[in-house]
C-alpha atoms as a PDB file:
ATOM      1  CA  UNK A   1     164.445-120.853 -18.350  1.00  0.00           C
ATOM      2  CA  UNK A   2     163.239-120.957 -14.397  1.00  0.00           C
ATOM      3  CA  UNK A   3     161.614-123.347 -13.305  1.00  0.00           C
ATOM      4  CA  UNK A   4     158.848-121.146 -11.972  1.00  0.00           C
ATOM      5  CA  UNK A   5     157.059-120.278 -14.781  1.00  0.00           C
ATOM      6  CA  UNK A   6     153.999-122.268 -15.418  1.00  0.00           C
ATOM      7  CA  UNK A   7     152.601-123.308 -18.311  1.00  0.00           C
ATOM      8  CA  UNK A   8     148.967-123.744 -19.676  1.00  0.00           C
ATOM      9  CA  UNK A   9     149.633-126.508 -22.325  1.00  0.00           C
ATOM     10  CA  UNK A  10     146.928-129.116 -21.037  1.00  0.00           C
ATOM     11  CA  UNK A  11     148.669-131.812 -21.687  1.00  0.00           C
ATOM     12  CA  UNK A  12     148.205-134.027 -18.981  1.00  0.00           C
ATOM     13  CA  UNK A  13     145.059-136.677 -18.856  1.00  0.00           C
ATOM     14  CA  UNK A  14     142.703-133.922 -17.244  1.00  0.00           C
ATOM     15  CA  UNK A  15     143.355-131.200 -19.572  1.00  0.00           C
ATOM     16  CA  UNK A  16     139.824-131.259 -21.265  1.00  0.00           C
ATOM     17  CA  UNK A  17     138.210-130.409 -17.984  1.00  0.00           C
ATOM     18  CA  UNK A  18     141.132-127.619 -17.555  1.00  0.00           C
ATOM     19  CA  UNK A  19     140.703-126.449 -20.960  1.00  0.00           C
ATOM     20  CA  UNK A  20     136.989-126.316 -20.764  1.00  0.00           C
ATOM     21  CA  UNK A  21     137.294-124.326 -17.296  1.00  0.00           C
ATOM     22  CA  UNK A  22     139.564-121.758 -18.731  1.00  0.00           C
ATOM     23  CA  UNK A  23     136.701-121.380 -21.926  1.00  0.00           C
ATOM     24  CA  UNK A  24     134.210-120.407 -19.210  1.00  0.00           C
ATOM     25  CA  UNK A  25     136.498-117.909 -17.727  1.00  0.00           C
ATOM     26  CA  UNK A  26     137.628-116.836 -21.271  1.00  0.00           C
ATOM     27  CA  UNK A  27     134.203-116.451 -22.826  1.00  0.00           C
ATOM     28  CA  UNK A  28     133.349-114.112 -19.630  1.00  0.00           C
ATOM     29  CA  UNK A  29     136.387-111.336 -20.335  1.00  0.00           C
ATOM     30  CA  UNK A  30     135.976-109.260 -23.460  1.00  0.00           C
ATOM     31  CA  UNK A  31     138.712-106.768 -25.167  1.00  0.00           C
ATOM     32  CA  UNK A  32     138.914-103.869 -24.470  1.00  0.00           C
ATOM     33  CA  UNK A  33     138.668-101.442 -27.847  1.00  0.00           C
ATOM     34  CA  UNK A  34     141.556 -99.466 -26.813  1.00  0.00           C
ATOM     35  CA  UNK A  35     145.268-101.540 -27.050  1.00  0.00           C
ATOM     36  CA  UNK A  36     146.418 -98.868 -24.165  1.00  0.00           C
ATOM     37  CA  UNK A  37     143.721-101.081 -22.036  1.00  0.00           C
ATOM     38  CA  UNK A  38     145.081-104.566 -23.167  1.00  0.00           C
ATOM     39  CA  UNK A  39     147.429-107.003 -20.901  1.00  0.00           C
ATOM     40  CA  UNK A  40     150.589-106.251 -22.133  1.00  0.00           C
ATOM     41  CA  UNK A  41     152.386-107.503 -23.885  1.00  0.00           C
ATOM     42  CA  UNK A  42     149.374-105.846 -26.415  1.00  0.00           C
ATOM     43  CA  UNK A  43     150.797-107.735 -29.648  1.00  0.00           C
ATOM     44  CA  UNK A  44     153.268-110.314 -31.047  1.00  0.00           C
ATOM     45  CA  UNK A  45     154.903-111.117 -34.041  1.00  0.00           C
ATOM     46  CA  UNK A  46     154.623-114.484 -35.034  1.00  0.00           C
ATOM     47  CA  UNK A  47     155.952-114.619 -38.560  1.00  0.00           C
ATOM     48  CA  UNK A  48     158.222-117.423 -39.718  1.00  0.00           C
ATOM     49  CA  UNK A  49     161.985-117.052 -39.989  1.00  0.00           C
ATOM     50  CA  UNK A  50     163.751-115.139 -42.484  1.00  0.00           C
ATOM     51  CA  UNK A  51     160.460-113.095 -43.360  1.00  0.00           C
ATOM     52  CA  UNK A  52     161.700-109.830 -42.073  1.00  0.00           C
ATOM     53  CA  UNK A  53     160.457-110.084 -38.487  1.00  0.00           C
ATOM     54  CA  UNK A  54     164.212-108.503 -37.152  1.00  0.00           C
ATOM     55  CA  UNK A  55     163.413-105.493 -39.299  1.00  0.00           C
ATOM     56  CA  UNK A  56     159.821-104.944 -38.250  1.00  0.00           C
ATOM     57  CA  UNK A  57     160.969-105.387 -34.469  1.00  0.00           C
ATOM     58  CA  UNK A  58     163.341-102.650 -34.930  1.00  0.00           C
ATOM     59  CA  UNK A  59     160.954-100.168 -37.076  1.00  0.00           C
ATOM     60  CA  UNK A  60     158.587-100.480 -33.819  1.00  0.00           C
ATOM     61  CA  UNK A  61     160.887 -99.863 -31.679  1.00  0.00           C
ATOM     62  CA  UNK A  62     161.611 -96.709 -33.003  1.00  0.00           C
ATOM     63  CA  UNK A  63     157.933 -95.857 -32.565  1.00  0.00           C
ATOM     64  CA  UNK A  64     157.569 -93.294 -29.866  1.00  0.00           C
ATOM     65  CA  UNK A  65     154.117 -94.692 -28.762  1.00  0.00           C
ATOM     66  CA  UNK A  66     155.626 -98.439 -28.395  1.00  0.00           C
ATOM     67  CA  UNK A  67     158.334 -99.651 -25.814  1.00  0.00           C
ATOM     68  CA  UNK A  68     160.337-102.484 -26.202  1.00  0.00           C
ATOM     69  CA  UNK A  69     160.508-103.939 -22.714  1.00  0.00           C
ATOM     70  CA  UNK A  70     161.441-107.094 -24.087  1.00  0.00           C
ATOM     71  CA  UNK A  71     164.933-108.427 -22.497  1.00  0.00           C
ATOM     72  CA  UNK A  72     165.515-109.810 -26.550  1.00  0.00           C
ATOM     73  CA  UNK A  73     163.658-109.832 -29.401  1.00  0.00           C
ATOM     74  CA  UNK A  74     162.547-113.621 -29.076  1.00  0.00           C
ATOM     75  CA  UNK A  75     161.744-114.760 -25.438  1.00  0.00           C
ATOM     76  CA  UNK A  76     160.242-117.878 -26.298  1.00  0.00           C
ATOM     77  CA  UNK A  77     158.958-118.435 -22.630  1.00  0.00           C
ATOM     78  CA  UNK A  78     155.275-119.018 -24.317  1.00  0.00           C
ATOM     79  CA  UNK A  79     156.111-122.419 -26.271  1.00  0.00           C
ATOM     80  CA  UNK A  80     157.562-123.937 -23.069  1.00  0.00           C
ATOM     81  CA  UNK A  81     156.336-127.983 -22.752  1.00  0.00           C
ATOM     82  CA  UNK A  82     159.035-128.865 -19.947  1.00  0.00           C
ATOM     83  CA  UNK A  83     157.575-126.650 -17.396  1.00  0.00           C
ATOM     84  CA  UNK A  84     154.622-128.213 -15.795  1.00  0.00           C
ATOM     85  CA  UNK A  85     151.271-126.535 -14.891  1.00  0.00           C
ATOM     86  CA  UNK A  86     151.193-125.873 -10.747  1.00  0.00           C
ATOM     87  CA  UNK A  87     148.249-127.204  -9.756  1.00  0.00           C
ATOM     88  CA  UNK A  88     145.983-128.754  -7.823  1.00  0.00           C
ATOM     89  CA  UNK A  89     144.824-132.087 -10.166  1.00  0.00           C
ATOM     90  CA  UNK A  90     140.998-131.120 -11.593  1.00  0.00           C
ATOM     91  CA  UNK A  91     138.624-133.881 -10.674  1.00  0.00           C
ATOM     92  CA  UNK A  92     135.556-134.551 -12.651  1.00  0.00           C
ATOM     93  CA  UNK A  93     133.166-133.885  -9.195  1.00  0.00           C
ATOM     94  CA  UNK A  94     135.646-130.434  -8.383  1.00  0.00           C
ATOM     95  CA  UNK A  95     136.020-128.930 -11.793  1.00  0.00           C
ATOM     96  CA  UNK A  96     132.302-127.479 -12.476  1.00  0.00           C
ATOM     97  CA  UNK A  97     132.267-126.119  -8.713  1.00  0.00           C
ATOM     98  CA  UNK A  98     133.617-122.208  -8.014  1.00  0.00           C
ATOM     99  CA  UNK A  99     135.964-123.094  -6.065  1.00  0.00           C
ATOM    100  CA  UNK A 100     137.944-125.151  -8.907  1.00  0.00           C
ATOM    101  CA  UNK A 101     137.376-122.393 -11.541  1.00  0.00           C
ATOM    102  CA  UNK A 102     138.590-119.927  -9.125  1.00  0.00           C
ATOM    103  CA  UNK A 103     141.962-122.370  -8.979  1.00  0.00           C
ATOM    104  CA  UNK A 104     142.369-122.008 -12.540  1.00  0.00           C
ATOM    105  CA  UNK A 105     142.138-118.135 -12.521  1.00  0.00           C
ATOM    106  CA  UNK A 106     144.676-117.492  -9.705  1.00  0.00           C
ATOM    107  CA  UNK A 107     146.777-119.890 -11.738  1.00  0.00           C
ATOM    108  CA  UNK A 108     146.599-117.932 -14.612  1.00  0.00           C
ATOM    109  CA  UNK A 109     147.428-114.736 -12.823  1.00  0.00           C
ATOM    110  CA  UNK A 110     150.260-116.228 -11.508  1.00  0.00           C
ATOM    111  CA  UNK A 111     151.572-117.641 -14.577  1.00  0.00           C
ATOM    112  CA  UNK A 112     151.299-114.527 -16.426  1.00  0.00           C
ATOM    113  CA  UNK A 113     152.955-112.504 -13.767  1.00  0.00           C
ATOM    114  CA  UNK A 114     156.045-114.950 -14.033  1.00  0.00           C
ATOM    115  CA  UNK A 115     155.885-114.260 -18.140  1.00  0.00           C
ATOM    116  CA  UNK A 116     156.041-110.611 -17.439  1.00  0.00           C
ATOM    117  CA  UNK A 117     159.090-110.891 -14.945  1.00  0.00           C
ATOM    118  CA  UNK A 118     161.369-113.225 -16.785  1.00  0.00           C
ATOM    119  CA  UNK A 119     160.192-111.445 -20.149  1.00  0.00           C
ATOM    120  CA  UNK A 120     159.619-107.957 -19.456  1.00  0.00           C
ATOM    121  CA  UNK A 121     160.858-107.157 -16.100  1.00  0.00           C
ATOM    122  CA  UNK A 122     157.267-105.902 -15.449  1.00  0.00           C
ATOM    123  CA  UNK A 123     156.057-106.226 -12.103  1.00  0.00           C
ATOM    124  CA  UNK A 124     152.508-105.207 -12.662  1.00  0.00           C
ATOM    125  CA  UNK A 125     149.664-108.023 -15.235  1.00  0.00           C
ATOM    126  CA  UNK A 126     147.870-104.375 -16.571  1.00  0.00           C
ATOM    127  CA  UNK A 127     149.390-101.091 -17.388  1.00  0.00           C
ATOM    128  CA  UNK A 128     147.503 -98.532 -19.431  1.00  0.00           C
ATOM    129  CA  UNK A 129     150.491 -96.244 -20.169  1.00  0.00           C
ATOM    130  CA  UNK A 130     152.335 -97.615 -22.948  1.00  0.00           C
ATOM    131  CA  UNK A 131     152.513-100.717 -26.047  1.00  0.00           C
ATOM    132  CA  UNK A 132     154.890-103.093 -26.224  1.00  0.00           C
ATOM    133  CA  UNK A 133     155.749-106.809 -27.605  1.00  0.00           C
ATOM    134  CA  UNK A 134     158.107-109.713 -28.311  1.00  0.00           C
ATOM    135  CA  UNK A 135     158.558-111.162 -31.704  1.00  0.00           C
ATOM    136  CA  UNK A 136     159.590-115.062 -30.873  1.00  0.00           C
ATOM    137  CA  UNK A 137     159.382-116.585 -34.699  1.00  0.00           C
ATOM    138  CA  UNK A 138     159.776-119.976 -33.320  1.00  0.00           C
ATOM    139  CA  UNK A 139     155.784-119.538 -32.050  1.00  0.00           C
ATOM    140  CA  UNK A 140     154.943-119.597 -35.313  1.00  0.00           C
ATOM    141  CA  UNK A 141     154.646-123.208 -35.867  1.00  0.00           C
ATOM    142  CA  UNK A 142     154.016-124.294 -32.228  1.00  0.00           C
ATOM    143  CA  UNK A 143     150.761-125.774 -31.221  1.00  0.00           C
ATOM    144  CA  UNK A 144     151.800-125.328 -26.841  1.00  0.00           C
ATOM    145  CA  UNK A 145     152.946-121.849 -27.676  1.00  0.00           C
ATOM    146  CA  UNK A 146     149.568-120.776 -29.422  1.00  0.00           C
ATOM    147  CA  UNK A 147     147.935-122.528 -26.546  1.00  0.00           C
ATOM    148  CA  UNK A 148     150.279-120.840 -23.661  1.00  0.00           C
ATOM    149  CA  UNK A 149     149.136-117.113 -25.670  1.00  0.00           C
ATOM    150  CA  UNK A 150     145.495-117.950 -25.819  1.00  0.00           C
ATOM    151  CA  UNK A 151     145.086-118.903 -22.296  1.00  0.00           C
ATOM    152  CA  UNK A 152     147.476-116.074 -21.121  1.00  0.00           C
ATOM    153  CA  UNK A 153     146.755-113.540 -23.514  1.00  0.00           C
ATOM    154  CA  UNK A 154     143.850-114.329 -25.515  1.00  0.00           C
ATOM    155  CA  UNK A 155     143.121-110.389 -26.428  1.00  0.00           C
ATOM    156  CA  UNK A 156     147.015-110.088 -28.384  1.00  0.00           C
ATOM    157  CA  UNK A 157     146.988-108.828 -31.625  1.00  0.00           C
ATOM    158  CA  UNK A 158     148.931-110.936 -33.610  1.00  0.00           C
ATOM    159  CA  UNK A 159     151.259-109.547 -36.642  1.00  0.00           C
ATOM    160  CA  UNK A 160     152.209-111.825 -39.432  1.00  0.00           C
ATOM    161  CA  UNK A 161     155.050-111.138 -42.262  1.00  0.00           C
ATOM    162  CA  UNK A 162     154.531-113.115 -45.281  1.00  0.00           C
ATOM    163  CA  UNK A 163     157.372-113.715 -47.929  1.00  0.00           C
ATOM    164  CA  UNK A 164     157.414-115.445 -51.092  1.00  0.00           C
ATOM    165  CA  UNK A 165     158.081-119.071 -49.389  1.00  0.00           C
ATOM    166  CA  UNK A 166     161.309-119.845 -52.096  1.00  0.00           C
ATOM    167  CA  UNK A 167     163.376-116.608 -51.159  1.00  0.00           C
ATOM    168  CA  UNK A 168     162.242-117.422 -47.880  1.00  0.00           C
ATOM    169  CA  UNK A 169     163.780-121.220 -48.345  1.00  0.00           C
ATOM    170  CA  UNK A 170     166.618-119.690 -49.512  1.00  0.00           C
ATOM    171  CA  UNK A 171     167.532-116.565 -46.831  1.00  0.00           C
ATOM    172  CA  UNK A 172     166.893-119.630 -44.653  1.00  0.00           C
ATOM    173  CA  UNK A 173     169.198-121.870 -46.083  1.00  0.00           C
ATOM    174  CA  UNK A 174     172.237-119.496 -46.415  1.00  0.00           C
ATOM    175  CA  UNK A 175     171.688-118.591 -42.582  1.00  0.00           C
ATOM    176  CA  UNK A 176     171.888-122.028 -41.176  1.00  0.00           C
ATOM    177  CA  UNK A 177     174.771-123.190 -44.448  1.00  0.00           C
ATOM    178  CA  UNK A 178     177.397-120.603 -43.380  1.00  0.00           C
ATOM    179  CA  UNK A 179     177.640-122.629 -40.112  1.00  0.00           C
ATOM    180  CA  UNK A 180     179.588-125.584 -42.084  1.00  0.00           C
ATOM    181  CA  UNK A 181     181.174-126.422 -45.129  1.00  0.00           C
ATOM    182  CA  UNK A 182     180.104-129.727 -44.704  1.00  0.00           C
ATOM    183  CA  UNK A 183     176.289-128.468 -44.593  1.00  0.00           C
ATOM    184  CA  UNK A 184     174.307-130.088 -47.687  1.00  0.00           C
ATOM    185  CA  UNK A 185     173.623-128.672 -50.575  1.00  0.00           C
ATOM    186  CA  UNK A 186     170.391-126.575 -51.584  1.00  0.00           C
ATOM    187  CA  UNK A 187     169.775-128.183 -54.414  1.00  0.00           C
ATOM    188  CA  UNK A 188     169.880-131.616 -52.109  1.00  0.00           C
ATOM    189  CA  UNK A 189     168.140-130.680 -49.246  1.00  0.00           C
ATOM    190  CA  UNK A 190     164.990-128.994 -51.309  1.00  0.00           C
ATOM    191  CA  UNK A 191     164.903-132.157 -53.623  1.00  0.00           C
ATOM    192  CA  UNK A 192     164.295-134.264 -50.904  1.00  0.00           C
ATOM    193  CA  UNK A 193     161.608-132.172 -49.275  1.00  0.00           C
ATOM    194  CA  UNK A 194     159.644-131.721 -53.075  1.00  0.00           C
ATOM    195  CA  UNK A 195     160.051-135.829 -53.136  1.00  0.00           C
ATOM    196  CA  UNK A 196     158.497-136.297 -49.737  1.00  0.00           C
ATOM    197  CA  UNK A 197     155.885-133.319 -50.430  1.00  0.00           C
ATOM    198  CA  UNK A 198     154.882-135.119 -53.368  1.00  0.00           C
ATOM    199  CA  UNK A 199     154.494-138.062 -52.353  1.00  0.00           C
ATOM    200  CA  UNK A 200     152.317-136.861 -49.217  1.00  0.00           C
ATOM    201  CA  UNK A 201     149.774-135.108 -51.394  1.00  0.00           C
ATOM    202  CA  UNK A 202     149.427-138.326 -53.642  1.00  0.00           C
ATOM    203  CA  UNK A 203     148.563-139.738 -49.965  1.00  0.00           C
ATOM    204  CA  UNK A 204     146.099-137.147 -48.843  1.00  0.00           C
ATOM    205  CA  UNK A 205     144.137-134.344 -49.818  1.00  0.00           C
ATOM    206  CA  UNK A 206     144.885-130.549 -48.946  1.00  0.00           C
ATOM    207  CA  UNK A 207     143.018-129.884 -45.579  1.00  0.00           C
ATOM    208  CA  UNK A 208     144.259-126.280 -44.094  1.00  0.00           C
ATOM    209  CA  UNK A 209     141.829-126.747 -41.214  1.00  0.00           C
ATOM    210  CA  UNK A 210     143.696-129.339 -39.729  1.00  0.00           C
ATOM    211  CA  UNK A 211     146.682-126.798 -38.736  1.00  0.00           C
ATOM    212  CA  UNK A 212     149.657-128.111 -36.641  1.00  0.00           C
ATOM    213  CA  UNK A 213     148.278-131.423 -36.948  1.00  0.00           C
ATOM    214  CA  UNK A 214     147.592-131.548 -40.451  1.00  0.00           C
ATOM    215  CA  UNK A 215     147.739-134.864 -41.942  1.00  0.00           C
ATOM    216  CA  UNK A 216     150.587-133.054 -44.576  1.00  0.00           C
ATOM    217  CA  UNK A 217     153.208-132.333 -41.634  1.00  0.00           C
ATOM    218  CA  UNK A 218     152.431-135.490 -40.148  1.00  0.00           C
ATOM    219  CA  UNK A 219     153.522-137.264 -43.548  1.00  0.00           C
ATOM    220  CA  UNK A 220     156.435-135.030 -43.936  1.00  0.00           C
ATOM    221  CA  UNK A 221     157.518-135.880 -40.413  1.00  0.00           C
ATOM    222  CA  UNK A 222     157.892-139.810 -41.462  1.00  0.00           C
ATOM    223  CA  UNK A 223     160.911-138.582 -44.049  1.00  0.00           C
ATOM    224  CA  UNK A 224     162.934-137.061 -41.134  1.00  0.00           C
ATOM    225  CA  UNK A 225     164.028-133.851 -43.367  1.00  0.00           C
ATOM    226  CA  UNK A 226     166.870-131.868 -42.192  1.00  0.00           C
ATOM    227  CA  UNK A 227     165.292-128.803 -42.682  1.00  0.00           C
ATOM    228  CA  UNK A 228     161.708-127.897 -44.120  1.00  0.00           C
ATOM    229  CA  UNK A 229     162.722-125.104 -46.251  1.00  0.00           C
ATOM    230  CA  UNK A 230     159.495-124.581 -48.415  1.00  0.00           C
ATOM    231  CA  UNK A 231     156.850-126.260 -46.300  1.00  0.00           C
ATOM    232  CA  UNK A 232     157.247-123.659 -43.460  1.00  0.00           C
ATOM    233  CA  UNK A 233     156.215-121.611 -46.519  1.00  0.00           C
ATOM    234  CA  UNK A 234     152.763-122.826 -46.242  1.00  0.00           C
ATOM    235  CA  UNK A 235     151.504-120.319 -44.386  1.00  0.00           C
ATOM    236  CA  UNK A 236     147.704-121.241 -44.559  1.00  0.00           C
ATOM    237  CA  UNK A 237     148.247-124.534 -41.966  1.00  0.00           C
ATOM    238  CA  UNK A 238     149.674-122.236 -39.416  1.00  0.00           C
ATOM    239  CA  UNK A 239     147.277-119.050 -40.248  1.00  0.00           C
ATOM    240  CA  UNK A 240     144.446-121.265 -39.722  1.00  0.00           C
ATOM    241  CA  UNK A 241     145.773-123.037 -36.547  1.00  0.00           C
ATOM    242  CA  UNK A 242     146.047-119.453 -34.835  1.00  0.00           C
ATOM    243  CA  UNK A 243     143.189-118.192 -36.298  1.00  0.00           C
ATOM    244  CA  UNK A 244     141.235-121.186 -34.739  1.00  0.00           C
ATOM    245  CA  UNK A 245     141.868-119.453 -31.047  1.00  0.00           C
ATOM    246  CA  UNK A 246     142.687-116.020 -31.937  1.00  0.00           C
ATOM    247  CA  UNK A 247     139.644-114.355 -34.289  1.00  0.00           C
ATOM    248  CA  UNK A 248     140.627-112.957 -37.725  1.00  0.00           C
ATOM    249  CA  UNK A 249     139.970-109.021 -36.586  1.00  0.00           C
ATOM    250  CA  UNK A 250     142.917-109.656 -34.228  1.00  0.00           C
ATOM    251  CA  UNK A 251     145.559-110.996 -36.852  1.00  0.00           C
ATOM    252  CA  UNK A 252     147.232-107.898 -39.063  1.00  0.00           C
ATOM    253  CA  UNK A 253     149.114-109.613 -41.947  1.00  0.00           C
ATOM    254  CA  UNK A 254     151.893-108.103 -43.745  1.00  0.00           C
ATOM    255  CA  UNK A 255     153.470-108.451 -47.446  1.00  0.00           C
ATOM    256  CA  UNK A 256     157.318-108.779 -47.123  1.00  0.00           C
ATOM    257  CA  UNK A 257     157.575-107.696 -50.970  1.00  0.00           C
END
């Protein structure tokens, strides 16, 4: 990706003066009722892989109301971490004055213009003619990219397909096994993941709240799985990580079955 596109991740020492900047601007903008009157892109789908997010791209795209600007279906530009944010360092004595918060906004507005361009090839951050979207599944489970969205796009309607998490496993498992013959075995890999699952909830409690950093997928990340087939299944951690930023009347979720 270019190196011009900046990123809101605040993750550098200052970011809870950044982040608590950007809430003041945030809390001052409300959505408008009508999506026509949205920043586009006016929705996303952020459903995990192998949950039918392809299909649903393609349905709305045949929807005469909805145009897919998108240069592909998954851009991914929102969960960059190696782009840094441009700019001026936020000092404790500089970030509650105008001048600082006025930074931050022209930031923004420069940040999402880049998004558009390399994304969408749109020139203009508001058009009230038309809907469209991107559908990057790989935002899904990304703390920076839920981040990025929120301070970028925070009025987004977000669309989630849910599948039964062991077709899922398995849809996922066939895409990734046709790769190699000397991929391992189903059987193996989902044997190892039940193993380290069970020995992480002996370990901890169930605690949804805790999202991207739940104390679950920090266990699991000790075993160094190959692939977490059924606990990207466990669609509560990441519905409650996005619906910790985004509110619940702006998340439509849909039934793959």
């Amino acid at each position: 990706m270019g190196g011009n596109f900046i990123s809101y991740t605040f993750l550098e020492s200052w970011s809870t003066l950044v982040a608590f900047s950007l809430s003041v601007y945030q809390v001052l903008a409300t959505c408008p009722s009508s999506i026509f009157e949205r920043q586009a892109p006016q929705f996303q789908i952020i459903s995990a892989a192998k949950t039918g997010s392809t299909s649903l791209y393609a349905y709305m795209c045949q929807n005469p109301s909805i145009k897919c600007l998108a240069k592909k279906k998954e851009l991914n530009l929102l969960r960059s971490t190696n782009i840094k944010y441009r700019s001026e360092k936020v000092t404790l004595v500089s970030f509650l004055s105008v001048w600082a918060l006025k930074i931050l906004v022209q930031e923004r507005k420069r940040a999402l213009e880049t998004y558009l361009k390399q994304g969408f090839g749109i020139e203009k951050t508001l058009n009230d003619t038309f809907v469209t979207f991107e559908a990057s599944i790989h935002y899904y489970h990304y703390k920076v990219a839920r981040d990025n969205m929120y301070a970028l796009l925070p009025c987004s309607k977000l669309v989630w397909m849910v599948r039964n998490p062991l077709p899922r496993a398995v849809s996922e498992y066939l895409h990734q096994a046709v790769k190699s013959q000397e991929y391992p075995t189903f059987e193996s890999l989902i044997n190892k993941e039940l193993d380290a699952i069970s020995v992480c909830n002996k370990r901890m409690s169930i605690e949804f709240s805790g999202g991207f950093e739940s104390n679950l997928f920090k266990c699991l990340a000790k075993f160094r799985l190959k692939k977490y087939m059924l606990s990207t299944g466990f669609y509560g951690y990441f519905m409650a990580a996005w619906l910790s930023k985004f509110p619940l009347e702006q998340h439509l979720f849909l039934d793959y079955e």
